[in-house]
C-alpha atoms as a PDB file:
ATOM      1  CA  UNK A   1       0.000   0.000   0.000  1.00  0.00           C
ATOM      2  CA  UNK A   2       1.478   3.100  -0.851  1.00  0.00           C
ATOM      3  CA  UNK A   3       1.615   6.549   1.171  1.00  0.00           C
ATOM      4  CA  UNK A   4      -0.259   9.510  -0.494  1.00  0.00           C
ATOM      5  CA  UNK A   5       1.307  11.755   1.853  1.00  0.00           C
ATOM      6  CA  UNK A   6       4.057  14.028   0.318  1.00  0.00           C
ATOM      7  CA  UNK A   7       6.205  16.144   2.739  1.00  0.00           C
ATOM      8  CA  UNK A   8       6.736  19.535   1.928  1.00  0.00           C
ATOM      9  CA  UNK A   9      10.710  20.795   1.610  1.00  0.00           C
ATOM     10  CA  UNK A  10      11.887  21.934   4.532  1.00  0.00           C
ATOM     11  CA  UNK A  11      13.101  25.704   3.898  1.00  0.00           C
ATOM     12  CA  UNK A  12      16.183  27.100   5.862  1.00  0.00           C
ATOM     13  CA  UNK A  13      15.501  30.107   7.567  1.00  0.00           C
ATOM     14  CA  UNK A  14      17.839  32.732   8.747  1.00  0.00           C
ATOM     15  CA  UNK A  15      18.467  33.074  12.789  1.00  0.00           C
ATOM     16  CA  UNK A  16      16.942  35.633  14.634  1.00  0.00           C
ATOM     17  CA  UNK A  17      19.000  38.571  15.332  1.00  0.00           C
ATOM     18  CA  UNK A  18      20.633  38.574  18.854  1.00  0.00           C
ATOM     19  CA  UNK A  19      21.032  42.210  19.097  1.00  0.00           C
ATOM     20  CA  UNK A  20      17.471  42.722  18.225  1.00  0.00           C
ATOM     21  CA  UNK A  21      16.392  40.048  21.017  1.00  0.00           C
ATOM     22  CA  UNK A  22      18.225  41.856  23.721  1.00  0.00           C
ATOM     23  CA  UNK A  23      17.097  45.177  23.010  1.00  0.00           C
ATOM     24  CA  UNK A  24      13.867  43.727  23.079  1.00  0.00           C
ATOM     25  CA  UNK A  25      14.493  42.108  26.533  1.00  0.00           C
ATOM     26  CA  UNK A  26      15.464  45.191  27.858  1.00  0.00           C
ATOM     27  CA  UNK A  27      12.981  47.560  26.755  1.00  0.00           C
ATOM     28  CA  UNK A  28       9.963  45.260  28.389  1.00  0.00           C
ATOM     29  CA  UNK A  29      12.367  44.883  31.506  1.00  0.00           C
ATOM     30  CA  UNK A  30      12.244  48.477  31.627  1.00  0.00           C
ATOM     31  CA  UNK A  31       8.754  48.990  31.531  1.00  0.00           C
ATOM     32  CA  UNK A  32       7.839  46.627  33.882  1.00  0.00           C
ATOM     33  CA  UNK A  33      10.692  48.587  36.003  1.00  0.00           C
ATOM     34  CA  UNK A  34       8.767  51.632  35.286  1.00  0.00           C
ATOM     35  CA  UNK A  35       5.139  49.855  36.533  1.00  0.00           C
ATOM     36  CA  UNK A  36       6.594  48.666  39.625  1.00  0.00           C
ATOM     37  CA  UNK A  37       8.178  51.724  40.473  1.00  0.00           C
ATOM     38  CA  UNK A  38       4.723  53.716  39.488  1.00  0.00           C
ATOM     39  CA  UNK A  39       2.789  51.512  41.615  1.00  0.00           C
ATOM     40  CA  UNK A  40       5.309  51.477  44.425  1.00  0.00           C
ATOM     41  CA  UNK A  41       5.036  55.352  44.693  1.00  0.00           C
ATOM     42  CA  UNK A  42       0.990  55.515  44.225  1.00  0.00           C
ATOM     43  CA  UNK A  43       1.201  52.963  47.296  1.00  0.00           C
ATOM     44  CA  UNK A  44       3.225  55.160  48.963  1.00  0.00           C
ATOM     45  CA  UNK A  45       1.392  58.238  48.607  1.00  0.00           C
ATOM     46  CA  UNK A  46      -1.874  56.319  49.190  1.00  0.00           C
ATOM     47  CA  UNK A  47      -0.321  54.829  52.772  1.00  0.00           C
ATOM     48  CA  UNK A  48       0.734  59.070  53.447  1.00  0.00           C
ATOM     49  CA  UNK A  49      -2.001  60.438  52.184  1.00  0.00           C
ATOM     50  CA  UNK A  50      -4.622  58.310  53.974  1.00  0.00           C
ATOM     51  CA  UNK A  51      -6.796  59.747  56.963  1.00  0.00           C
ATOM     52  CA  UNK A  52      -5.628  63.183  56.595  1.00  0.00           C
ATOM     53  CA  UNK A  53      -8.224  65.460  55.705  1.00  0.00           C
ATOM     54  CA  UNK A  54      -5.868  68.471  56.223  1.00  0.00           C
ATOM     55  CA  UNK A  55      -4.170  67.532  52.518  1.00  0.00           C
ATOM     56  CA  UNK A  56      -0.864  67.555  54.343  1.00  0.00           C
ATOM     57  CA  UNK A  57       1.760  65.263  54.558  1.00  0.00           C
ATOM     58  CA  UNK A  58       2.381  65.470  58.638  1.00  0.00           C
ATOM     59  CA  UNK A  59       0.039  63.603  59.294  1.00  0.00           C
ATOM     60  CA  UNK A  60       0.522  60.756  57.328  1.00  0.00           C
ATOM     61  CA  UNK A  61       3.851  60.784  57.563  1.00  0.00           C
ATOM     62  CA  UNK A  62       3.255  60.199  61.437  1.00  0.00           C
ATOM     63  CA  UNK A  63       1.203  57.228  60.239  1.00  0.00           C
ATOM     64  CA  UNK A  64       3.840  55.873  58.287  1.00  0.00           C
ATOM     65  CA  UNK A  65       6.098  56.506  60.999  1.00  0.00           C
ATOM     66  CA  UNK A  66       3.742  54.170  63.740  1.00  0.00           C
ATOM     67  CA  UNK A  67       3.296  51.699  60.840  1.00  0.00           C
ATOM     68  CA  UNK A  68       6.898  51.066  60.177  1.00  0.00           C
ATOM     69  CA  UNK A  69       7.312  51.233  64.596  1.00  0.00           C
ATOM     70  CA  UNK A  70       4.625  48.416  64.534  1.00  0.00           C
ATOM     71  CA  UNK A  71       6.654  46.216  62.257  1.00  0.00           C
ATOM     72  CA  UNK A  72       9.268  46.079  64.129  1.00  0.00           C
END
């Protein structure tokens, strides 16, 4: 019995550039950089800014200040 299947040519293709793969690598590593950074600081300003209706940073600072005293 023969086989009706016929296997197509295999076509060489040409590597993918290294340099391009790298810069690649490093822009999305610095963009999620950027995010973490971004969301660190919005944290931060949340945790400072919260329970202060004054708008001022004294207060929350102090809160920060007892928060960080309570982990330790």
């Amino acid at each position: 019995m023969a086989e009706d299947y016929v296997r197509p040519p295999i076509v060489a293709l040409e590597a993918p550039s290294q340099r391009a793969a790298i810069w690649r690598f490093r822009i999305v590593m610095g963009l999620l950089l950027t995010l973490l950074v971004a969301l660190i600081a919005w944290v931060a300003h949340i945790i400072i800014t919260s329970g202060n209706d004054t708008g001022g940073t004294v207060g929350g600072a102090y809160q920060v200040h007892v928060f960080v005293t309570w982990l330790r």
